[in-house]
PDB file of N, CA and C in Angstrom:
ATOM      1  N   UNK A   1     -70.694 138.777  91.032  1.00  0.00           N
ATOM      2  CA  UNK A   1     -71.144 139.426  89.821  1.00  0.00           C
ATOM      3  C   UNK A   1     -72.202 140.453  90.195  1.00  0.00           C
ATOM      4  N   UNK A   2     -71.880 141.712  89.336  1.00  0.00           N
ATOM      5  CA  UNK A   2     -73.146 142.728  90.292  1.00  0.00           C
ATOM      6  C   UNK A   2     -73.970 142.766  89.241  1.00  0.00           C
ATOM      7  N   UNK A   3     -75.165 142.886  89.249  1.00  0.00           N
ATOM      8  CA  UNK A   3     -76.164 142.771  88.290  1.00  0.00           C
ATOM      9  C   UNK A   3     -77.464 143.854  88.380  1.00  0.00           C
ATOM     10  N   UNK A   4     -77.464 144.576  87.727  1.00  0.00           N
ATOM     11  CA  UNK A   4     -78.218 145.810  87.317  1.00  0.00           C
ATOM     12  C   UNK A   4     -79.934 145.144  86.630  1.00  0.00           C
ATOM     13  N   UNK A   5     -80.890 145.564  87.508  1.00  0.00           N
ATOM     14  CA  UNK A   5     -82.040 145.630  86.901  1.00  0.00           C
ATOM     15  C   UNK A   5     -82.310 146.099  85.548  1.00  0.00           C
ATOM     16  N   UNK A   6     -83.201 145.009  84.409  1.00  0.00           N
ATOM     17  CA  UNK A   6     -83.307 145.610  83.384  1.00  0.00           C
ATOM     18  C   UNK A   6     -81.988 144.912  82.003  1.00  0.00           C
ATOM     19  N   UNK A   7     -81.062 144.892  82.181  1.00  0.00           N
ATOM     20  CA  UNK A   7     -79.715 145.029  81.623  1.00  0.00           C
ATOM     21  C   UNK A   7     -79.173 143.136  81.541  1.00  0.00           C
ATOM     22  N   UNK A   8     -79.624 142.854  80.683  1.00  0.00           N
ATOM     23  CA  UNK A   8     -78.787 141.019  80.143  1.00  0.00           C
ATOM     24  C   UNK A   8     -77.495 140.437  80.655  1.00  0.00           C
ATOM     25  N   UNK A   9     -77.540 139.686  81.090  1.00  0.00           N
ATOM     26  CA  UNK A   9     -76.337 138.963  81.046  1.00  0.00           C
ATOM     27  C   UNK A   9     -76.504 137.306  80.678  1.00  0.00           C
ATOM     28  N   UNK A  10     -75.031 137.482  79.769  1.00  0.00           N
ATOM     29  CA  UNK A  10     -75.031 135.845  79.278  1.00  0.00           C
ATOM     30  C   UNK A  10     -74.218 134.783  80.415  1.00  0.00           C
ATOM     31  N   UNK A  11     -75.365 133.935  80.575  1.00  0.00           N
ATOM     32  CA  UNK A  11     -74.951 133.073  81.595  1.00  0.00           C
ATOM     33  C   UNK A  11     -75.077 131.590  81.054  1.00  0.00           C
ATOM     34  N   UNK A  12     -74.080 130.418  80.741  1.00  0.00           N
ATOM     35  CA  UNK A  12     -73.900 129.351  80.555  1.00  0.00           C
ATOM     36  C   UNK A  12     -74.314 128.048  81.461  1.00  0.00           C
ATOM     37  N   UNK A  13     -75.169 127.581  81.293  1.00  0.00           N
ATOM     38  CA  UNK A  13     -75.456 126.620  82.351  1.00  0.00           C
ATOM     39  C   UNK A  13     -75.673 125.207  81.740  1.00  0.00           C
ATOM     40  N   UNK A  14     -75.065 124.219  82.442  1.00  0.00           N
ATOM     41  CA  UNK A  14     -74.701 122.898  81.414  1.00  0.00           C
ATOM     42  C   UNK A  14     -75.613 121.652  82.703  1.00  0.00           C
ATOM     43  N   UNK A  15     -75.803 121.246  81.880  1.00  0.00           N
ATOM     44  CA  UNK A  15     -77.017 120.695  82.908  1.00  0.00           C
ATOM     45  C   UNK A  15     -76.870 118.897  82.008  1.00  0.00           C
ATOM     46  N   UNK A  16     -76.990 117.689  83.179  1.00  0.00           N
ATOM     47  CA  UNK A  16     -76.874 116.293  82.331  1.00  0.00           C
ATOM     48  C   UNK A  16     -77.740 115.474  83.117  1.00  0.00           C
ATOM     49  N   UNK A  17     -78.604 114.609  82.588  1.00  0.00           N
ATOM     50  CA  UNK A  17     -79.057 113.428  82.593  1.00  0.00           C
ATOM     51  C   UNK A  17     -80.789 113.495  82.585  1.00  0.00           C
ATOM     52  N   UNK A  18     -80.881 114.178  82.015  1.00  0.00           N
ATOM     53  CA  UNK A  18     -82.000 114.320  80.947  1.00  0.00           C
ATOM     54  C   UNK A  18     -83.394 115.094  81.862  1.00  0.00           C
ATOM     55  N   UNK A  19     -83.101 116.106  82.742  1.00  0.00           N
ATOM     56  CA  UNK A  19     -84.079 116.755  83.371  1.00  0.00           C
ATOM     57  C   UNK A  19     -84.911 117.516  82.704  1.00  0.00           C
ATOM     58  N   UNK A  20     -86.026 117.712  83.298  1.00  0.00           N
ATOM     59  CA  UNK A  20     -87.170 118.599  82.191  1.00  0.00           C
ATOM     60  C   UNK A  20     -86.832 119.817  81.810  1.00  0.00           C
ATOM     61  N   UNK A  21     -86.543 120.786  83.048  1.00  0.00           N
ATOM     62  CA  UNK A  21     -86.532 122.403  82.754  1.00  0.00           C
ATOM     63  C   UNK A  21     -85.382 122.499  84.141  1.00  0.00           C
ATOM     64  N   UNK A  22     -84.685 123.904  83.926  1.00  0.00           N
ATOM     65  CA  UNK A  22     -83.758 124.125  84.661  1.00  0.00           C
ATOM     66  C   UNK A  22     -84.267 125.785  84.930  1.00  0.00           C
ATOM     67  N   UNK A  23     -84.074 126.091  86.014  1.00  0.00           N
ATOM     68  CA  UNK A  23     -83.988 127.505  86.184  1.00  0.00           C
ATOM     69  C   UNK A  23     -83.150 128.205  87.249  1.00  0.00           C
ATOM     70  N   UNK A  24     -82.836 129.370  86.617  1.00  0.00           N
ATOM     71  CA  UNK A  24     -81.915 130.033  87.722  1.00  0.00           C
ATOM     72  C   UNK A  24     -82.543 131.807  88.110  1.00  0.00           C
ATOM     73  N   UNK A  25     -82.313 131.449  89.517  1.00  0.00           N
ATOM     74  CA  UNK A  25     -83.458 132.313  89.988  1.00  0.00           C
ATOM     75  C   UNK A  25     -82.087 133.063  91.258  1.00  0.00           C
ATOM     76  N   UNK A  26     -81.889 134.581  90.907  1.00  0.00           N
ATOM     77  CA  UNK A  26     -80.391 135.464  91.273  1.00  0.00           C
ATOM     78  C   UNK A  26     -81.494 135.632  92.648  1.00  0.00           C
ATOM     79  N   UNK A  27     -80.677 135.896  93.824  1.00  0.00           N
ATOM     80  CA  UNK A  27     -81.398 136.740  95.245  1.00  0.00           C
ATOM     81  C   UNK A  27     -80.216 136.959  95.836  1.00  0.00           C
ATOM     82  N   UNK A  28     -80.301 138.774  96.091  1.00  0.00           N
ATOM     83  CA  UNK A  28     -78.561 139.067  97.027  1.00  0.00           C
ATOM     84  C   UNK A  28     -78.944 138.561  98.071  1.00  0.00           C
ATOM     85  N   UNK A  29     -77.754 138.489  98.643  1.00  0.00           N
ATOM     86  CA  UNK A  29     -77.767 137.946 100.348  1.00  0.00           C
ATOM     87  C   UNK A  29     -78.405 139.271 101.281  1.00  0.00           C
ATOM     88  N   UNK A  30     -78.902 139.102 102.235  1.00  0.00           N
ATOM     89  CA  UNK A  30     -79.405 139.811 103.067  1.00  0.00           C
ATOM     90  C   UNK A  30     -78.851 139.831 104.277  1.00  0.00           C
ATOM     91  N   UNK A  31     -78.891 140.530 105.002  1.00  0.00           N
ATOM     92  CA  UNK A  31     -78.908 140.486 106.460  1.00  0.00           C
ATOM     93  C   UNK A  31     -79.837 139.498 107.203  1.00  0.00           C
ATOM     94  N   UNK A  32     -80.989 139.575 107.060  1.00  0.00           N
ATOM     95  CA  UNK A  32     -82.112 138.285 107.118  1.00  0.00           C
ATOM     96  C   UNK A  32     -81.996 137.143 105.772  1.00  0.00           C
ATOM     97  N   UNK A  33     -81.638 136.120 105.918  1.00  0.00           N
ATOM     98  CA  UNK A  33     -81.998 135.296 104.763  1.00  0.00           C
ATOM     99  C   UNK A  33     -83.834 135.033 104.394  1.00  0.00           C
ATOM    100  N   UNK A  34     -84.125 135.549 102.967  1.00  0.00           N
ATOM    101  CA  UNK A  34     -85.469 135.873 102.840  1.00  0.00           C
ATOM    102  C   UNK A  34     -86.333 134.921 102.477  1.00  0.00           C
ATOM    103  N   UNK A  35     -87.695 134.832 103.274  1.00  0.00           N
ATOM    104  CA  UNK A  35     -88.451 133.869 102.857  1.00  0.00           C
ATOM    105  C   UNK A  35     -88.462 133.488 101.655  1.00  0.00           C
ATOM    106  N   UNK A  36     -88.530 134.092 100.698  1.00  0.00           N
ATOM    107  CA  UNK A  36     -88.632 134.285  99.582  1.00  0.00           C
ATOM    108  C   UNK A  36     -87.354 133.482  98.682  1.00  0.00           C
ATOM    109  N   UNK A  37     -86.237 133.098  99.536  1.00  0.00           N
ATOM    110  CA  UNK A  37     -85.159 132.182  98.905  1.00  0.00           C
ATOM    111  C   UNK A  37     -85.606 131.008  99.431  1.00  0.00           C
ATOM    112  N   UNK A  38     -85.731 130.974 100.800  1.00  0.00           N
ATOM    113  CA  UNK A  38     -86.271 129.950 101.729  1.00  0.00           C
ATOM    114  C   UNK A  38     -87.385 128.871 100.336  1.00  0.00           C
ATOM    115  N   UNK A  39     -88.016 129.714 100.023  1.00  0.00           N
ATOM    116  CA  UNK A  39     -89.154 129.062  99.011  1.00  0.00           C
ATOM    117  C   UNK A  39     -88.723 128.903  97.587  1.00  0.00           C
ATOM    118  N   UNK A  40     -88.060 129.687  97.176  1.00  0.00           N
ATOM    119  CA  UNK A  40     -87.538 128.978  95.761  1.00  0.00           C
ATOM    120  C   UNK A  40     -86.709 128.041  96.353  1.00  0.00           C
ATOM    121  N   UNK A  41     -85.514 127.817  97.198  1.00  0.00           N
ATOM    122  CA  UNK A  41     -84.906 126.683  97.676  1.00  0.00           C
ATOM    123  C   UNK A  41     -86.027 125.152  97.958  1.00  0.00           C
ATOM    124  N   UNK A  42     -87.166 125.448  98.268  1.00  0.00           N
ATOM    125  CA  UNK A  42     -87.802 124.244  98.528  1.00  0.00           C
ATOM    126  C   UNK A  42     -88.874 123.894  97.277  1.00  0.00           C
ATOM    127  N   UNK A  43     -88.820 125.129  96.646  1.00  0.00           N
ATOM    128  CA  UNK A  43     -89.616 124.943  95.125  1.00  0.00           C
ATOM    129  C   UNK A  43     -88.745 123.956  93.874  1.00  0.00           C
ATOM    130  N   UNK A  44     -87.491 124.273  94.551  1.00  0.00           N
ATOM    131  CA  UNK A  44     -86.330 123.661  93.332  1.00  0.00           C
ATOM    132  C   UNK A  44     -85.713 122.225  93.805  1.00  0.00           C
ATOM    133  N   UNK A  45     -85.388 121.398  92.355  1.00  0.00           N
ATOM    134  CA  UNK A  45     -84.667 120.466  92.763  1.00  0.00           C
ATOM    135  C   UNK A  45     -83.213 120.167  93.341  1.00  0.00           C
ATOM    136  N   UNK A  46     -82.494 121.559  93.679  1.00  0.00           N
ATOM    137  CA  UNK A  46     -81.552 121.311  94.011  1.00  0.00           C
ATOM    138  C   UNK A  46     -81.164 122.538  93.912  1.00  0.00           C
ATOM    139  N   UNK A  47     -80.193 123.255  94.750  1.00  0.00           N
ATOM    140  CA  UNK A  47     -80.118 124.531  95.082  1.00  0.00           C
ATOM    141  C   UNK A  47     -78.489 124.993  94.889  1.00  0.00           C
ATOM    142  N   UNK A  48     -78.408 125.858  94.059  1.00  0.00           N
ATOM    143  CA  UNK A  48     -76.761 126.004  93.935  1.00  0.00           C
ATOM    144  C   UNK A  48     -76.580 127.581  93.667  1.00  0.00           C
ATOM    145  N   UNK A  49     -75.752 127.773  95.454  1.00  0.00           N
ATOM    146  CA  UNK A  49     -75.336 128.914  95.939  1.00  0.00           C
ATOM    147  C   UNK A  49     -73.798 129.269  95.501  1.00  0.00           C
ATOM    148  N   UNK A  50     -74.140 130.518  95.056  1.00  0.00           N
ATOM    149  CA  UNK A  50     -72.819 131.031  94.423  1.00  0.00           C
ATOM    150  C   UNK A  50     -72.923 132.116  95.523  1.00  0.00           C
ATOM    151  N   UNK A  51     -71.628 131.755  96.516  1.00  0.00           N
ATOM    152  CA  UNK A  51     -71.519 132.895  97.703  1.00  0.00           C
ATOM    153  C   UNK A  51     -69.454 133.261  97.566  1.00  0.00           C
ATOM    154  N   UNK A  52     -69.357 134.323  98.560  1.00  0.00           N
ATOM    155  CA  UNK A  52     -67.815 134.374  98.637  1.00  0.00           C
ATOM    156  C   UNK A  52     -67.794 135.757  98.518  1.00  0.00           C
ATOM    157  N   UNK A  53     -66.394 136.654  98.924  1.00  0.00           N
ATOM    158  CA  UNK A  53     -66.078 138.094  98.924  1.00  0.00           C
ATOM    159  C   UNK A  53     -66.546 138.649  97.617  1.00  0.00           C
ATOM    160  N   UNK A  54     -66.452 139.539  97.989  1.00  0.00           N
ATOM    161  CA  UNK A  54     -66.227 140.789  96.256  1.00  0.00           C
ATOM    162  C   UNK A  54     -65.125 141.941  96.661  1.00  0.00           C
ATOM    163  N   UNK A  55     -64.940 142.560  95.910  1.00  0.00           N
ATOM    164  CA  UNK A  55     -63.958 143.499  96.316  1.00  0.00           C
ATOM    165  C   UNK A  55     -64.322 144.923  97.293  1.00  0.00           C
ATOM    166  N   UNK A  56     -65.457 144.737  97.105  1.00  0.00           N
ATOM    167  CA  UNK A  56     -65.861 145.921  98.237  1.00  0.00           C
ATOM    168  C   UNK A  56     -65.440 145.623  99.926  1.00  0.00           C
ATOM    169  N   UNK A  57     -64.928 144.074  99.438  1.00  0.00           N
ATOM    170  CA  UNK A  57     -65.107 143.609 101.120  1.00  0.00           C
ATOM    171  C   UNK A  57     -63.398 143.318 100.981  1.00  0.00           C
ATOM    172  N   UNK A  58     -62.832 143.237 100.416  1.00  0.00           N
ATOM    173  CA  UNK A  58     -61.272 143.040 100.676  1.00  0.00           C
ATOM    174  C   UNK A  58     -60.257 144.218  99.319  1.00  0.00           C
ATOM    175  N   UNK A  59     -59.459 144.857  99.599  1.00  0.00           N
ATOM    176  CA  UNK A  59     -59.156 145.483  98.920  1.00  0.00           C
ATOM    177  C   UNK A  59     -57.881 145.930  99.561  1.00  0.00           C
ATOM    178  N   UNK A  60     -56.619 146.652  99.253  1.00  0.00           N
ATOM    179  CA  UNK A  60     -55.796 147.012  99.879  1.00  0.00           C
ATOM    180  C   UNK A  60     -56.028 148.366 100.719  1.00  0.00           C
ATOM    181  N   UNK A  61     -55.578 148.446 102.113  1.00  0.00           N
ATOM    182  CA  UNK A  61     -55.872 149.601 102.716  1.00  0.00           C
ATOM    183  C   UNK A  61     -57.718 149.900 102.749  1.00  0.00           C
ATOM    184  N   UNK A  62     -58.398 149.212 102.654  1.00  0.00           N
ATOM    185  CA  UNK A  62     -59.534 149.668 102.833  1.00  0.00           C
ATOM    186  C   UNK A  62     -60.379 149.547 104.251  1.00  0.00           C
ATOM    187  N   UNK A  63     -61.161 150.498 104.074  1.00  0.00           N
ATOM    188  CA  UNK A  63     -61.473 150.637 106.174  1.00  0.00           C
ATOM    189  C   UNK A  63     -62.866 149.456 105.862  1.00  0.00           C
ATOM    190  N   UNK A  64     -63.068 148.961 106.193  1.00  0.00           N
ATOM    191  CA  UNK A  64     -64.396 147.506 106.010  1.00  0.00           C
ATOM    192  C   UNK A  64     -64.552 146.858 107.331  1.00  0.00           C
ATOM    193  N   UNK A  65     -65.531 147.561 108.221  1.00  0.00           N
ATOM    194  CA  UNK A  65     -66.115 146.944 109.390  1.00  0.00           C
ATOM    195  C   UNK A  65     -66.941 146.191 109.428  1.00  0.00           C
ATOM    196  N   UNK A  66     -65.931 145.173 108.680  1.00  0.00           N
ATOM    197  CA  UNK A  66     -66.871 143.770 108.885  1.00  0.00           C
ATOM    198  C   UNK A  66     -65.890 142.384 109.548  1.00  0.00           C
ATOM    199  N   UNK A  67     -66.478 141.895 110.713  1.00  0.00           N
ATOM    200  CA  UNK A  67     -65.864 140.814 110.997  1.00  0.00           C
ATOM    201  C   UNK A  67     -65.295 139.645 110.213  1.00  0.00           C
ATOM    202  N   UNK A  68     -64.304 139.418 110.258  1.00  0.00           N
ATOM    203  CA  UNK A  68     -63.345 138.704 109.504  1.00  0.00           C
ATOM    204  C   UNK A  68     -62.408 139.693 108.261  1.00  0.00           C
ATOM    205  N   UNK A  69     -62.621 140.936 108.816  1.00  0.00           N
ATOM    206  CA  UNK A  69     -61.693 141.635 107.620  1.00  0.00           C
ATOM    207  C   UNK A  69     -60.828 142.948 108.556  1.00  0.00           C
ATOM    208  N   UNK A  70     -59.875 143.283 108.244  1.00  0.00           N
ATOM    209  CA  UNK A  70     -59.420 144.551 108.378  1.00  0.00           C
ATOM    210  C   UNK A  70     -58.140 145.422 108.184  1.00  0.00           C
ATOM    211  N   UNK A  71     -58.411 146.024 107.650  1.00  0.00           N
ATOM    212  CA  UNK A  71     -57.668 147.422 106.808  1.00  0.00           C
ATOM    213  C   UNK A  71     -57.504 146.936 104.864  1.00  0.00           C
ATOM    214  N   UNK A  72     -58.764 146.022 104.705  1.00  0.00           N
ATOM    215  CA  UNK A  72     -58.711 145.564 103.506  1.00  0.00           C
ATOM    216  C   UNK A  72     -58.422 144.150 103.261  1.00  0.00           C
ATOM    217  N   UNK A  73     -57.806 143.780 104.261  1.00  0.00           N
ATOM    218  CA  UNK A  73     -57.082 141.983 104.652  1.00  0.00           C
ATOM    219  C   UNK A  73     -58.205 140.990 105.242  1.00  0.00           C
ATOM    220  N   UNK A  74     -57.837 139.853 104.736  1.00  0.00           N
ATOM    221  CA  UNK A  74     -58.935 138.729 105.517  1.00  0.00           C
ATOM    222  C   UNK A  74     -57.938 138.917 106.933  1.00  0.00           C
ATOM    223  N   UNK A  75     -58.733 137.731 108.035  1.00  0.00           N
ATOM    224  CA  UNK A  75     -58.182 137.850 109.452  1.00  0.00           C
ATOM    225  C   UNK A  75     -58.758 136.595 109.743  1.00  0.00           C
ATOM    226  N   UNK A  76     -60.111 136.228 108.641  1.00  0.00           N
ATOM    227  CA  UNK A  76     -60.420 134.884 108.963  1.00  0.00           C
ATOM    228  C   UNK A  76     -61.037 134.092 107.306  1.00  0.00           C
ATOM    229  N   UNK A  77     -60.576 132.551 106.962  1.00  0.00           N
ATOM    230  CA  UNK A  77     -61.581 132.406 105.552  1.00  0.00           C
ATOM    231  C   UNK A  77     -62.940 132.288 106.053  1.00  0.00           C
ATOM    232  N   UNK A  78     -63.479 132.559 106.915  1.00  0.00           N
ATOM    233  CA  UNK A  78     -64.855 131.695 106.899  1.00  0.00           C
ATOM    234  C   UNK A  78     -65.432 132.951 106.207  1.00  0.00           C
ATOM    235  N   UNK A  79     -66.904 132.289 105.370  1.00  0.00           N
ATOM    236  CA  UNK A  79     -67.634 133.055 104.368  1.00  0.00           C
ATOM    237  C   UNK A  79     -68.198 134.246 105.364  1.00  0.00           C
ATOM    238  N   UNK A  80     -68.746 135.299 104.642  1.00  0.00           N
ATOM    239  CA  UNK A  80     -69.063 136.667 105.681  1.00  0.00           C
ATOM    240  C   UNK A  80     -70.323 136.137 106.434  1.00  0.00           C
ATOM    241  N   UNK A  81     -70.699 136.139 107.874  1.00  0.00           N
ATOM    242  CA  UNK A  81     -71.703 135.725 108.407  1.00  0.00           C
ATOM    243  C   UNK A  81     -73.099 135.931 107.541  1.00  0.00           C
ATOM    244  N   UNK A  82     -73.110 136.737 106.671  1.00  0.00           N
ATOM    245  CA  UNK A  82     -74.890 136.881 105.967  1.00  0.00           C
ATOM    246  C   UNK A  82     -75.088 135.519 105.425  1.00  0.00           C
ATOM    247  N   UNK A  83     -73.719 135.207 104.938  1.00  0.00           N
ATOM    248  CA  UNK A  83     -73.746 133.758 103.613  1.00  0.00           C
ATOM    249  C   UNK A  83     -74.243 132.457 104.382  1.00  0.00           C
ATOM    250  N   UNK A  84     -73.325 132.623 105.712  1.00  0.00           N
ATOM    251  CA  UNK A  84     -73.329 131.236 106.560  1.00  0.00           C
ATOM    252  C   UNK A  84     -74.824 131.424 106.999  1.00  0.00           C
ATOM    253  N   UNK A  85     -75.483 132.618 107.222  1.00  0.00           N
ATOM    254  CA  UNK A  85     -76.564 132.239 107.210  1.00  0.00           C
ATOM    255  C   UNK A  85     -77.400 131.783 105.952  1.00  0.00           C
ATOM    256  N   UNK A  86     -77.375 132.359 105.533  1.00  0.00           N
ATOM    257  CA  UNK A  86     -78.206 132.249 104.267  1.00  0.00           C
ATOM    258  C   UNK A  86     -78.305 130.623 103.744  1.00  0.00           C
ATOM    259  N   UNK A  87     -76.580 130.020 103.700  1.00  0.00           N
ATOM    260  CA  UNK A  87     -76.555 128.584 103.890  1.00  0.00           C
ATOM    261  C   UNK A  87     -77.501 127.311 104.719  1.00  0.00           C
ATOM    262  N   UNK A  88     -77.356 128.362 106.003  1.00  0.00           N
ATOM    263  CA  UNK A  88     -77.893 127.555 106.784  1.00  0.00           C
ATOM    264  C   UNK A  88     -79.313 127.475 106.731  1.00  0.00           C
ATOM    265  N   UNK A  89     -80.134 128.622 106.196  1.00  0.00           N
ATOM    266  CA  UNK A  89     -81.297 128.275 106.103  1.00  0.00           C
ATOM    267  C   UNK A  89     -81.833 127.896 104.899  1.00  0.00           C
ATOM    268  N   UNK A  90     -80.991 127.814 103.692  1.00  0.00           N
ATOM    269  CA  UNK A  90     -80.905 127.412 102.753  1.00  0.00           C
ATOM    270  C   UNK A  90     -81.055 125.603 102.659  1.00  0.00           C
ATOM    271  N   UNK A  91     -80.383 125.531 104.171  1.00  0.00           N
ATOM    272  CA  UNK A  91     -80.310 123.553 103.850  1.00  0.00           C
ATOM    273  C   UNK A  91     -82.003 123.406 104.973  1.00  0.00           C
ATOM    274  N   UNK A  92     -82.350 124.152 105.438  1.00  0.00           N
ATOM    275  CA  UNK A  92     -83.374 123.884 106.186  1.00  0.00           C
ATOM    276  C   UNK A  92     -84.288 123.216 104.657  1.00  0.00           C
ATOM    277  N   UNK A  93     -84.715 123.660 103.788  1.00  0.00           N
ATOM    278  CA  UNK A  93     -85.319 123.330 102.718  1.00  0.00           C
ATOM    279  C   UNK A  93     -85.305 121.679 102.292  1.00  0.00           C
ATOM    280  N   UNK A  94     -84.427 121.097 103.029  1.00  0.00           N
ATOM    281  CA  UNK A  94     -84.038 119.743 102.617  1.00  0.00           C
ATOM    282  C   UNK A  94     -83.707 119.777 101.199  1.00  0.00           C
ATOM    283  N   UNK A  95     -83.689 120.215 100.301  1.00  0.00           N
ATOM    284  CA  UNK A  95     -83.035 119.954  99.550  1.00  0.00           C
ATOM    285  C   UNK A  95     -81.242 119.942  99.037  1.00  0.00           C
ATOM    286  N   UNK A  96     -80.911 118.996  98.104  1.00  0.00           N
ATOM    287  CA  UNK A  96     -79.099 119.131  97.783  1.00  0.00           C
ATOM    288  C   UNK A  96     -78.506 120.827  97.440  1.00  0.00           C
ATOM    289  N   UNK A  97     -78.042 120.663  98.034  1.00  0.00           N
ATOM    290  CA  UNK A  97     -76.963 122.172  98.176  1.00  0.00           C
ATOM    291  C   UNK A  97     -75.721 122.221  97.695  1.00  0.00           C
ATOM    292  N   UNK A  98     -75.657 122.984  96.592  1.00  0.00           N
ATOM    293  CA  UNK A  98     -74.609 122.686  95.877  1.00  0.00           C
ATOM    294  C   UNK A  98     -73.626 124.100  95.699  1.00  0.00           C
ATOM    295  N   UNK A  99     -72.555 124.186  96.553  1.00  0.00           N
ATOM    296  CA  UNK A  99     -71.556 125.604  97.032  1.00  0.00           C
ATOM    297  C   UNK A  99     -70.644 125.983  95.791  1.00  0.00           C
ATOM    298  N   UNK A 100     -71.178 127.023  95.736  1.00  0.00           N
ATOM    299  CA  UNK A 100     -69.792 127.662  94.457  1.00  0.00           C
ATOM    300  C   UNK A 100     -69.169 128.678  95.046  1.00  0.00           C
TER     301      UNK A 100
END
């Protein structure tokens, strides 16, 4: 989902067994996974990463020099290396990790 500074979006979040407050806190993936997720990940009770392609990264005929893709085609499923990182330092936080 691409999301524009400034500009609403309605987002549904269903939440059960009687927790105080819920929050959802958006950070794009980086090339460096950022302290700054690093710490809401260990600020929160439980961390749920919504990662995976978009179409900029698979498309027909498209030139995308990125490992695991080419001429628009996957070549491999594993998630694009920024994510697997981002994952990985995501579980450093000890907290539950929950993959969408």
């Amino acid at each position: 989902m691409h999301l524009e500074k400034g500009r609403r979006y309605a987002v549904k979040m269903e939440y059960a067994q009687g927790g105080i407050g819920t929050k959802l806190i958006w950070i794009p993936v980086s090339e460096n996974p950022s302290a700054e997720a690093i710490a809401a990940a260990k600020a929160a009770d439980v961390v749920v990463a919504v990662v995976g392609i978009t179409s900029q990264l698979e498309g027909e005929e498209m030139k995308v020099d990125v490992p695991g893709f080419k001429g628009g085609d996957r070549t491999s499923l594993d998630l694009p290396k920024e994510e697997e990182e981002l994952l990985e330092a995501l579980k450093t936080s000890g907290k539950p990790v929950v993959l969408c």
